[in-house]
PDB file of N, CA and C in Angstrom:
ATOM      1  N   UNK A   1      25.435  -1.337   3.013  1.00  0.00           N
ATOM      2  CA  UNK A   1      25.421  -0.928   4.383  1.00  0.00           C
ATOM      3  C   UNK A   1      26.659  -0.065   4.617  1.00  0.00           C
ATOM      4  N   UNK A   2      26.320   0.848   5.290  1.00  0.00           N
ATOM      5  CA  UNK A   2      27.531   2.056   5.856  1.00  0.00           C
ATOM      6  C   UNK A   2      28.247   1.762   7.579  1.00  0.00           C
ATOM      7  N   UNK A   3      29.024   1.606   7.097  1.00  0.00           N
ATOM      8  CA  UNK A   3      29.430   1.516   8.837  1.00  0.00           C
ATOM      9  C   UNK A   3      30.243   2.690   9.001  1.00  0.00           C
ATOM     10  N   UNK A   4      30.205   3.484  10.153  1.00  0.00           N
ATOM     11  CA  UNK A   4      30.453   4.872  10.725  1.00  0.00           C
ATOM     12  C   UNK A   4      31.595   4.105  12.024  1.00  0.00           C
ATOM     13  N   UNK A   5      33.049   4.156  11.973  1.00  0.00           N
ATOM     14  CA  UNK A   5      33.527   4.502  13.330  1.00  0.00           C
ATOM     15  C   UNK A   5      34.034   5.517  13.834  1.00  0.00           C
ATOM     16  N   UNK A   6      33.369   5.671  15.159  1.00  0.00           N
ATOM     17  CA  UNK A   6      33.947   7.163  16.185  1.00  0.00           C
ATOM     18  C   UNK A   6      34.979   6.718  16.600  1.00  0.00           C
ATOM     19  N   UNK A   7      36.061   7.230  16.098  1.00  0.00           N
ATOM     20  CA  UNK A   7      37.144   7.210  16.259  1.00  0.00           C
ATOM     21  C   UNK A   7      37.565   8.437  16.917  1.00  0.00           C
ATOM     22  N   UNK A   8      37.247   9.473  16.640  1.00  0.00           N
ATOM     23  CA  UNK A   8      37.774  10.868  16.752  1.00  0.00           C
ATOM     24  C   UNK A   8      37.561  11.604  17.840  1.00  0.00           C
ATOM     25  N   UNK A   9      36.432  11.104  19.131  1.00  0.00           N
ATOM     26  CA  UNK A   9      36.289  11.215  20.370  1.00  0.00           C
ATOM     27  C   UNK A   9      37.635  10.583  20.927  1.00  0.00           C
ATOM     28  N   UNK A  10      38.199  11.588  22.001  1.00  0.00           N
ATOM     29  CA  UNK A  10      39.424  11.094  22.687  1.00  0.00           C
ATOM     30  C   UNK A  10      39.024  10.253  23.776  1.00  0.00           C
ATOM     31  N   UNK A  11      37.620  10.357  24.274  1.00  0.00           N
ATOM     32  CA  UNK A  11      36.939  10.414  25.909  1.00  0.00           C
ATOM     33  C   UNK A  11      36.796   8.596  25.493  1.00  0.00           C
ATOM     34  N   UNK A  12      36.695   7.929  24.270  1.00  0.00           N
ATOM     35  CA  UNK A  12      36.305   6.947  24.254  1.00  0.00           C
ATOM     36  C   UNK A  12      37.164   5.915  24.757  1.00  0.00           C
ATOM     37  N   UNK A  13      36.657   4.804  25.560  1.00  0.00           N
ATOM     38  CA  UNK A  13      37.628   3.699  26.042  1.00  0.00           C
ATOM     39  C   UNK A  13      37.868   2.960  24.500  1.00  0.00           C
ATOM     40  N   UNK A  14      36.901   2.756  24.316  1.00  0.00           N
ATOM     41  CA  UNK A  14      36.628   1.720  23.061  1.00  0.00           C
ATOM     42  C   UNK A  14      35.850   2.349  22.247  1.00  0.00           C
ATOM     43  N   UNK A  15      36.114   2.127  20.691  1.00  0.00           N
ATOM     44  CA  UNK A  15      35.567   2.932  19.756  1.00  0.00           C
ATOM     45  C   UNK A  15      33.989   1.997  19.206  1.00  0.00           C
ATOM     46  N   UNK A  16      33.179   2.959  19.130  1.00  0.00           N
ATOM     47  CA  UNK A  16      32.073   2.464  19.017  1.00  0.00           C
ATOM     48  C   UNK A  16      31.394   2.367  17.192  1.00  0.00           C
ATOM     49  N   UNK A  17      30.701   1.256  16.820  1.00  0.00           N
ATOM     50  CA  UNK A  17      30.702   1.579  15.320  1.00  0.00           C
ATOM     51  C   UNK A  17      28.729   1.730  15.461  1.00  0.00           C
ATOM     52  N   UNK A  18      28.287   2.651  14.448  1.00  0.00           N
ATOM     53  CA  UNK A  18      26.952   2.420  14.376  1.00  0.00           C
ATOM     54  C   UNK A  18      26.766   1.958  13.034  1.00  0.00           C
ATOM     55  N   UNK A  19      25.416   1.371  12.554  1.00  0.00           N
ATOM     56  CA  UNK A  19      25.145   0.747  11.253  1.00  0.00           C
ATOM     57  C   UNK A  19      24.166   1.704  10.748  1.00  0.00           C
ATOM     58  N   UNK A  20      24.377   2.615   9.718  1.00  0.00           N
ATOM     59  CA  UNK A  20      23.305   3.541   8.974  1.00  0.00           C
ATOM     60  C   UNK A  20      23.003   2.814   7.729  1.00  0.00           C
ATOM     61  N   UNK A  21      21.419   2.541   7.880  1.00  0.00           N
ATOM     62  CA  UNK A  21      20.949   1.634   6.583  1.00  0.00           C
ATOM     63  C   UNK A  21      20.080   2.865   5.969  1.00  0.00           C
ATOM     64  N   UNK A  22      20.136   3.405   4.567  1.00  0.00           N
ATOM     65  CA  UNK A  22      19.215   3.831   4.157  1.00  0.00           C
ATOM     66  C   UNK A  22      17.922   4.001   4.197  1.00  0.00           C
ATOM     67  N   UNK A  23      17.334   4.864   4.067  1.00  0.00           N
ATOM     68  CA  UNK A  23      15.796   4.965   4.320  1.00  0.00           C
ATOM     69  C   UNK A  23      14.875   4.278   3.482  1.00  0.00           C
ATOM     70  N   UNK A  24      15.198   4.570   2.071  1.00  0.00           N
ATOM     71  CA  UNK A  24      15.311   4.085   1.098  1.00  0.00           C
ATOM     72  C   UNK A  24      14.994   2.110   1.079  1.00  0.00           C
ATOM     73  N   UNK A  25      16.230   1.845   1.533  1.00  0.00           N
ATOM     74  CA  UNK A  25      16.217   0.389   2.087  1.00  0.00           C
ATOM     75  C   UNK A  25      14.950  -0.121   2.735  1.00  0.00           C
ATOM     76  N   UNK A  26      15.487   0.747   3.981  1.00  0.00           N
ATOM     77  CA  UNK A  26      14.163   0.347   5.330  1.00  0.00           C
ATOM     78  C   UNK A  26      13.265   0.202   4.654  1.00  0.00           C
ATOM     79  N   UNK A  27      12.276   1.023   3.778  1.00  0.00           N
ATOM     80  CA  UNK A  27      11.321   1.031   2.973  1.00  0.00           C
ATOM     81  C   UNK A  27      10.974  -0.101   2.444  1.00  0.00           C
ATOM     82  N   UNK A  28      11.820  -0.458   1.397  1.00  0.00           N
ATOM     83  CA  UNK A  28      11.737  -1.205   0.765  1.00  0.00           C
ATOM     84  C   UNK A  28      11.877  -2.754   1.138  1.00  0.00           C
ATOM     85  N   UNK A  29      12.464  -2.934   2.404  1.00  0.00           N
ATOM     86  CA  UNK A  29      12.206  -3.834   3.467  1.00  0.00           C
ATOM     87  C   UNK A  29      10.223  -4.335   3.859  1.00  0.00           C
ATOM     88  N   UNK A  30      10.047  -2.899   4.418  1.00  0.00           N
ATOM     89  CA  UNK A  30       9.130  -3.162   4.686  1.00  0.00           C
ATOM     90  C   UNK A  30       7.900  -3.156   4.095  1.00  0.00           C
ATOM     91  N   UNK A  31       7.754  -3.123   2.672  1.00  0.00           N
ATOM     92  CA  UNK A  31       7.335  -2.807   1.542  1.00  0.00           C
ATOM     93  C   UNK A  31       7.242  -4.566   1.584  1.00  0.00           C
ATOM     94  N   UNK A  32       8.322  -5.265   1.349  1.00  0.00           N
ATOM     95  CA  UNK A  32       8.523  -6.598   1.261  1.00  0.00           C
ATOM     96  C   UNK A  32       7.448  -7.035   2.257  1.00  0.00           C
ATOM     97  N   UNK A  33       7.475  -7.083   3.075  1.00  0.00           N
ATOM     98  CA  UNK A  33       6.887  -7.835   4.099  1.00  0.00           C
ATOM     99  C   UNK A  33       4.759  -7.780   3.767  1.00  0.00           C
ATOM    100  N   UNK A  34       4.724  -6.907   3.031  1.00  0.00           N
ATOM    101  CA  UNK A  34       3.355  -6.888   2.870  1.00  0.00           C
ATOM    102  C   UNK A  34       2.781  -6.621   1.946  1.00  0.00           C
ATOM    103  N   UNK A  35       3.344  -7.273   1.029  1.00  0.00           N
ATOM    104  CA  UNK A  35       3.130  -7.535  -0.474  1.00  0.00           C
ATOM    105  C   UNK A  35       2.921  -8.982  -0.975  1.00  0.00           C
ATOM    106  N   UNK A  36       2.935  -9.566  -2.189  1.00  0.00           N
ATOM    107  CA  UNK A  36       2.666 -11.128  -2.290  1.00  0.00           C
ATOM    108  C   UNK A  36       1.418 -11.827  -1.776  1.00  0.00           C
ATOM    109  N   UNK A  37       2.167 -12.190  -1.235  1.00  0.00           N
ATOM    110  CA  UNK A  37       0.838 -13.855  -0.569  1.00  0.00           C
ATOM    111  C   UNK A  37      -0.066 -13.092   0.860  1.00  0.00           C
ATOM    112  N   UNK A  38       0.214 -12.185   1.099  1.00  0.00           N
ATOM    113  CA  UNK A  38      -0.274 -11.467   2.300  1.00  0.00           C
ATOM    114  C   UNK A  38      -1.429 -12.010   2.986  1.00  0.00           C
ATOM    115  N   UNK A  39      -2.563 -12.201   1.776  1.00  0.00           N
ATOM    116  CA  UNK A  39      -3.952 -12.378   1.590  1.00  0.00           C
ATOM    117  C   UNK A  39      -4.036 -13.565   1.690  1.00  0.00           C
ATOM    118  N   UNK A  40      -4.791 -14.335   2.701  1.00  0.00           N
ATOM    119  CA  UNK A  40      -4.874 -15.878   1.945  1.00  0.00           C
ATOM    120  C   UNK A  40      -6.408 -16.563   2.900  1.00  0.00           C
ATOM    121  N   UNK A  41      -7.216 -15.183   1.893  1.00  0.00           N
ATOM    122  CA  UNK A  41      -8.862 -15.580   1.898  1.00  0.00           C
ATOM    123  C   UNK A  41      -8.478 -17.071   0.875  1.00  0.00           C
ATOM    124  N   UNK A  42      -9.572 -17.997   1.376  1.00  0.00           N
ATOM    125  CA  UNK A  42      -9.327 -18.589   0.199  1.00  0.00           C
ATOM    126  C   UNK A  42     -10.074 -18.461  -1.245  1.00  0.00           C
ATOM    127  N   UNK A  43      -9.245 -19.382  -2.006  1.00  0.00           N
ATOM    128  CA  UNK A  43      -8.786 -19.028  -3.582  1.00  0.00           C
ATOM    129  C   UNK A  43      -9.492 -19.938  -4.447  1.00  0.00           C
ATOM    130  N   UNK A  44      -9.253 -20.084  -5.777  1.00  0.00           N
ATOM    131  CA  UNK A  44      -9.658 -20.714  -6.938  1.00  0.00           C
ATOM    132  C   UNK A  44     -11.229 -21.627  -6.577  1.00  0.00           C
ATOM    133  N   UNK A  45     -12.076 -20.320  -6.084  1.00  0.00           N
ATOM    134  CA  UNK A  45     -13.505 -21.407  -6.165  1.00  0.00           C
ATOM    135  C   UNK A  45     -14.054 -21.827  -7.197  1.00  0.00           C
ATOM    136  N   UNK A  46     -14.506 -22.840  -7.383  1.00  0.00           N
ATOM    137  CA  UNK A  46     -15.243 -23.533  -8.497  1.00  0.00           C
ATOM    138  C   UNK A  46     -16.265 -24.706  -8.377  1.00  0.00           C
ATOM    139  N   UNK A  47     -17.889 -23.989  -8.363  1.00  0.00           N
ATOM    140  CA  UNK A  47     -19.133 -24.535  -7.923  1.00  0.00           C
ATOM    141  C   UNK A  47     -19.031 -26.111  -8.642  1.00  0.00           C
ATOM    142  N   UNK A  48     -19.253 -27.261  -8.028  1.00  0.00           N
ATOM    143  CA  UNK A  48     -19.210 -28.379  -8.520  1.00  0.00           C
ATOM    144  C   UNK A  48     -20.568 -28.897  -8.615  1.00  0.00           C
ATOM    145  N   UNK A  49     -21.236 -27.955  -7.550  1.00  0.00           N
ATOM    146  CA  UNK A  49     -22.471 -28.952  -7.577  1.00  0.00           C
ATOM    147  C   UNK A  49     -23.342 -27.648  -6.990  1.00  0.00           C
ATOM    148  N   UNK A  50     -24.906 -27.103  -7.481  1.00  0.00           N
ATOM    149  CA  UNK A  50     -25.679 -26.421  -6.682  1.00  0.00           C
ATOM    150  C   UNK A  50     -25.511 -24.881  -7.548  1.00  0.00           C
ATOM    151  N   UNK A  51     -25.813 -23.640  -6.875  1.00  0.00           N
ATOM    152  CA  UNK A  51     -25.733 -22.938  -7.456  1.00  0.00           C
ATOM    153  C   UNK A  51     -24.783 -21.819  -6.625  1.00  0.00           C
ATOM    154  N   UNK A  52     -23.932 -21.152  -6.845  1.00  0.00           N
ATOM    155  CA  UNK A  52     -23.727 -20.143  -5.998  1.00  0.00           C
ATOM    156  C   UNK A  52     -22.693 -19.193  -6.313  1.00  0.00           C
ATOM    157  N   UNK A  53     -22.571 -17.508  -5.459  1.00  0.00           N
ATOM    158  CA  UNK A  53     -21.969 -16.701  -6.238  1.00  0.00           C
ATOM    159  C   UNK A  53     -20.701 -16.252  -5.151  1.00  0.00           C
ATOM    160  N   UNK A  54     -19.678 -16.310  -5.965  1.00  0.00           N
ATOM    161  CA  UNK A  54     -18.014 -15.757  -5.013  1.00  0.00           C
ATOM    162  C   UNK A  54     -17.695 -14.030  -5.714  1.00  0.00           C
ATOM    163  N   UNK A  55     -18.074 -13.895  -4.214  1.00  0.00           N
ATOM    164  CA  UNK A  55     -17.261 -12.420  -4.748  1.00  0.00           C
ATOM    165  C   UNK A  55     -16.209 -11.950  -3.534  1.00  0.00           C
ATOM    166  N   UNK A  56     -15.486 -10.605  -4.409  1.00  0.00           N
ATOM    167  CA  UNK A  56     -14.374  -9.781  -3.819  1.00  0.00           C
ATOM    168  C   UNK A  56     -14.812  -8.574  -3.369  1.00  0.00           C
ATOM    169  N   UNK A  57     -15.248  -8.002  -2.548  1.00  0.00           N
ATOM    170  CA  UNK A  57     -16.071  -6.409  -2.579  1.00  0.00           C
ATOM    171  C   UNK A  57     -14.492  -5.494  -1.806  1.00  0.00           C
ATOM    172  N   UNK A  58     -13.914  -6.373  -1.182  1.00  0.00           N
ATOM    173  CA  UNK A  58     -12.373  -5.678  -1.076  1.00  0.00           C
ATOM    174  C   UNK A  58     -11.533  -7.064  -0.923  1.00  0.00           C
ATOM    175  N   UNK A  59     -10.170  -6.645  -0.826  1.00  0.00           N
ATOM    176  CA  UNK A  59      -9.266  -7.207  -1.021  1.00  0.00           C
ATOM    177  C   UNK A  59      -8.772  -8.443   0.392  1.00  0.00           C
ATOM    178  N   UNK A  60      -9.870  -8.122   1.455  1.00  0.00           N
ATOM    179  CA  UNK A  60     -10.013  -8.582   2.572  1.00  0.00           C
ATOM    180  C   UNK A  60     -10.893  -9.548   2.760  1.00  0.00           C
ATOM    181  N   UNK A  61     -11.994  -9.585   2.380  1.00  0.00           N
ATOM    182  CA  UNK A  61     -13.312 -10.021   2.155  1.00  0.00           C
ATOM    183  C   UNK A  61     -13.212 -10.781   1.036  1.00  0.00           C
ATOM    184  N   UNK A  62     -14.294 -12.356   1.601  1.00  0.00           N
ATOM    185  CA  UNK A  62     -14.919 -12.689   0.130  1.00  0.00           C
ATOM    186  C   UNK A  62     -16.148 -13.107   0.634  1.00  0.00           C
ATOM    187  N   UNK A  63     -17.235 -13.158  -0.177  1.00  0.00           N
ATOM    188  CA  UNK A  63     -18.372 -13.044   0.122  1.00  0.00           C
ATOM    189  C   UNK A  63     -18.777 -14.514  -1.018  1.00  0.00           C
ATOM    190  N   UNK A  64     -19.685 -15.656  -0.071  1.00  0.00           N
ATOM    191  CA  UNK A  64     -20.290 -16.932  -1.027  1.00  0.00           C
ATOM    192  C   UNK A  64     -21.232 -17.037  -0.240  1.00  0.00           C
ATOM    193  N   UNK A  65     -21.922 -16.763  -1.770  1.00  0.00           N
ATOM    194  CA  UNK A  65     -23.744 -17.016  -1.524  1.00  0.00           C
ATOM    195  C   UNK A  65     -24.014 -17.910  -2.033  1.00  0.00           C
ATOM    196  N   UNK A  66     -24.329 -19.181  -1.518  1.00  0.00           N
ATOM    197  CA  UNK A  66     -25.550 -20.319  -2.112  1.00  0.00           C
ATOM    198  C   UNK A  66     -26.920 -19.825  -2.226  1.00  0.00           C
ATOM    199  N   UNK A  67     -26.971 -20.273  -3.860  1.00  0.00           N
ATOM    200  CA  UNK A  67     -28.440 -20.111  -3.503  1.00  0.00           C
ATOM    201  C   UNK A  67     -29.819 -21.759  -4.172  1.00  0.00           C
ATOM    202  N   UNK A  68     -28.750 -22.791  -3.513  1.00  0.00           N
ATOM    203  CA  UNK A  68     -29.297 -23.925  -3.192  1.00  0.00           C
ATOM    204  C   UNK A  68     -29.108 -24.454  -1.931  1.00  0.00           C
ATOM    205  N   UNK A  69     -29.961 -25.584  -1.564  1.00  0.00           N
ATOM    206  CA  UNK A  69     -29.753 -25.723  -0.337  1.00  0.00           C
ATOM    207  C   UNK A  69     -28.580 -26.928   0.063  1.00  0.00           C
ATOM    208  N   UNK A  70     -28.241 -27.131  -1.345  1.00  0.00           N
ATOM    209  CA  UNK A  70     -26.761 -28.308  -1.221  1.00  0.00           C
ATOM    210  C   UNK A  70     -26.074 -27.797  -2.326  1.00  0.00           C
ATOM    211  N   UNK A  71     -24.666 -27.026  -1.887  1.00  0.00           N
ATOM    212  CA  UNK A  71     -23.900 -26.852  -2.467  1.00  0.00           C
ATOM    213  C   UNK A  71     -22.582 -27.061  -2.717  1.00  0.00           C
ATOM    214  N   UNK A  72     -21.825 -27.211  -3.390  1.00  0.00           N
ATOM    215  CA  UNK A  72     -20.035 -28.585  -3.416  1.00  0.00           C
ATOM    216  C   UNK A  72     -19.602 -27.497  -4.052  1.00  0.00           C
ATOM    217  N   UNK A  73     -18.326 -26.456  -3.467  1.00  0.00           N
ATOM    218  CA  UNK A  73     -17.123 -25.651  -4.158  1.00  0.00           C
ATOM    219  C   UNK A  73     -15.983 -26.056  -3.957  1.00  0.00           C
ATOM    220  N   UNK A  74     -15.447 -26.625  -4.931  1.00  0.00           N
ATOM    221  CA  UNK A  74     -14.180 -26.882  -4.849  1.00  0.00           C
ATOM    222  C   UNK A  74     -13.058 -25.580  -4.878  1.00  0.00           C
ATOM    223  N   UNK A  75     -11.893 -25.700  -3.973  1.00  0.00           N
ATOM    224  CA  UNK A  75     -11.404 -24.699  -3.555  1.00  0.00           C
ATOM    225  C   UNK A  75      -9.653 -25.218  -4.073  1.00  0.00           C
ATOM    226  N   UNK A  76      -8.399 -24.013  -4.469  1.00  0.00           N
ATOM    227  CA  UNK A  76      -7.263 -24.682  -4.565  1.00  0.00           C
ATOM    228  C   UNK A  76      -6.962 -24.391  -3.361  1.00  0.00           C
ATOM    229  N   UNK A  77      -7.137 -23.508  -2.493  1.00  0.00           N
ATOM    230  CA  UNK A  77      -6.575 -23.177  -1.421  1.00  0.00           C
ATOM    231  C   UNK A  77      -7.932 -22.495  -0.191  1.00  0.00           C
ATOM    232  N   UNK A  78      -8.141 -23.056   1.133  1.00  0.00           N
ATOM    233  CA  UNK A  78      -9.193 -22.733   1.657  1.00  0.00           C
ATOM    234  C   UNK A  78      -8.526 -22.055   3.243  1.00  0.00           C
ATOM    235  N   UNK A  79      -7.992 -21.122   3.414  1.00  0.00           N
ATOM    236  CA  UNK A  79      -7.193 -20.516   4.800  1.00  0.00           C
ATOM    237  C   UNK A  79      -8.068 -19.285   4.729  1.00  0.00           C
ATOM    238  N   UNK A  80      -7.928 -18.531   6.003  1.00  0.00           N
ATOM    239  CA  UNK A  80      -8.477 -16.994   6.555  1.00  0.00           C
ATOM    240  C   UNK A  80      -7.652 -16.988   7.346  1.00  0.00           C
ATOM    241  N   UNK A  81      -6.975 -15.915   7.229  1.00  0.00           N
ATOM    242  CA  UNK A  81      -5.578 -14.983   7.992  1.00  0.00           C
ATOM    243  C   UNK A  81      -6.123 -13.808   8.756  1.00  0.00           C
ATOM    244  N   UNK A  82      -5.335 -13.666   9.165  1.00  0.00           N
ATOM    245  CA  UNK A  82      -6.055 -12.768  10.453  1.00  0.00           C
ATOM    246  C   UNK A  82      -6.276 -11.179   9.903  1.00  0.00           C
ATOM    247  N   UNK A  83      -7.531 -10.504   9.996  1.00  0.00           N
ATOM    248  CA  UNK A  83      -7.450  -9.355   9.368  1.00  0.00           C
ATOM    249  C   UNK A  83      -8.766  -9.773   8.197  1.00  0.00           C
ATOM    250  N   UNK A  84      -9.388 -11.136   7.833  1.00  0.00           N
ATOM    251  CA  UNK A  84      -9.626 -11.561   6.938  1.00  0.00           C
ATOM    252  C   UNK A  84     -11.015 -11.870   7.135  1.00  0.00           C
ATOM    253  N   UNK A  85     -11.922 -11.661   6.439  1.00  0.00           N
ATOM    254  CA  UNK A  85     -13.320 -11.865   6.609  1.00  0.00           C
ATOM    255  C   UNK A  85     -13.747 -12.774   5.293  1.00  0.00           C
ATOM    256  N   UNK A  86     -14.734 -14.002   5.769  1.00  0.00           N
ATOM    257  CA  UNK A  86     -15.034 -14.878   4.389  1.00  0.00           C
ATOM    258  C   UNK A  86     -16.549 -15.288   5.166  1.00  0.00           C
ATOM    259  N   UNK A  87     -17.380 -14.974   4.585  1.00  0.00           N
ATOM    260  CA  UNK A  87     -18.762 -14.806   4.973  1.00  0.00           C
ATOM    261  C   UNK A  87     -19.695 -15.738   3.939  1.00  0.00           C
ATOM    262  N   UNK A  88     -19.827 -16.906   4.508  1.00  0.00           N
ATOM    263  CA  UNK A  88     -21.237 -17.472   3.537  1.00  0.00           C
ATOM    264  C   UNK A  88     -22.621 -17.299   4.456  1.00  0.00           C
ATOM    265  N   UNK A  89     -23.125 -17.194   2.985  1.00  0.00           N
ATOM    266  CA  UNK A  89     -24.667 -16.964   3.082  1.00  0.00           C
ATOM    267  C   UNK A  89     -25.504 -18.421   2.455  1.00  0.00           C
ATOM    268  N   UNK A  90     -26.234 -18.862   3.774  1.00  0.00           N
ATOM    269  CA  UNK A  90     -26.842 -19.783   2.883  1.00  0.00           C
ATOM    270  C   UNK A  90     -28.708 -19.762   3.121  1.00  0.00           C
ATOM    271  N   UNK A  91     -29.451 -20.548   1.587  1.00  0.00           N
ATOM    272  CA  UNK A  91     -30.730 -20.251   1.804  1.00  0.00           C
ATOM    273  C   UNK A  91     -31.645 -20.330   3.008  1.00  0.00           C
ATOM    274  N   UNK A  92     -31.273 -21.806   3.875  1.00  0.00           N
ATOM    275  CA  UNK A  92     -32.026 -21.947   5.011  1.00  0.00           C
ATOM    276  C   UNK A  92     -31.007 -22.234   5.921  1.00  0.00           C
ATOM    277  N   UNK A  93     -31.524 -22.755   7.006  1.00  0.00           N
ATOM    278  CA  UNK A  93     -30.635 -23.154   8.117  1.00  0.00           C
ATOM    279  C   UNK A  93     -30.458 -25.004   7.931  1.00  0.00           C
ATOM    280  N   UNK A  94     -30.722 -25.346   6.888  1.00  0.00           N
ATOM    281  CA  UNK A  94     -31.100 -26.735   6.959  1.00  0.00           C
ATOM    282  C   UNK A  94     -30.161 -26.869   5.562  1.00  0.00           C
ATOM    283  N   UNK A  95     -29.429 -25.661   4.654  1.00  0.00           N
ATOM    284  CA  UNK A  95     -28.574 -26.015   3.923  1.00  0.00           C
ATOM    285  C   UNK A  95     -27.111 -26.402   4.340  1.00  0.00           C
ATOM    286  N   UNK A  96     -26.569 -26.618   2.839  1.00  0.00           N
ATOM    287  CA  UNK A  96     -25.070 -27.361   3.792  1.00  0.00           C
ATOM    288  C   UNK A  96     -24.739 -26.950   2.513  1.00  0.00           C
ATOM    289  N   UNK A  97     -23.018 -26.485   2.421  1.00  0.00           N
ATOM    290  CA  UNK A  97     -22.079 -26.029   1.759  1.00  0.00           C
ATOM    291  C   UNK A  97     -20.565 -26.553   1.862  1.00  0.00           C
ATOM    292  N   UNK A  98     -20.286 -27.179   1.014  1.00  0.00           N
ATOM    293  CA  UNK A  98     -18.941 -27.935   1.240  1.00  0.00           C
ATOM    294  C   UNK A  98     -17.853 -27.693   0.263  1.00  0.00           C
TER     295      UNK A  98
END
């Protein structure tokens, strides 16, 4: 970090300091903030029971299709963050997916 004091204005009562952070930095600040764990469709599916298919069609989205009418996925992690779409499809209205 750079600190700048105006010193060299006579008009000043009190000398004022500003903080110039690189651009560079800033960047890479905010670079941080939306990288990693960002995403947290949930994760590690694994059909236990029934039949059915997990997909990624973007990085936002996940898409689970049963295609029984009782299906058990075990999940390591099961959240939707905002921005986040997780869409099941199931055969009838009388199936159940857990």
């Amino acid at each position: 970090m750079v600190m700048y004091s105006d010193s060299k204005k006579k008009n000043n009562a009190v000398n004022s300091q500003v903080c110039v952070i690189p651009r560079k930095a800033i960047a890479v600040a905010i670079a941080a903030c939306f990288s990693g764990t960002a995403i947290a469709n949930p994760t590690g599916g694994a059909v236990a029971h029934g039949s059915a298919q997990i997909t990624n069609p973007a990085a936002n989205i996940l898409n689970i299709n049963t295609h029984t009418a009782k299906t058990i996925i075990n999940w390591n992690s099961f959240s939707i963050g905002a921005g986040e779409l997780t869409r099941i499809t199931q055969p009838t209205a009388l199936s159940a997916a857990c």
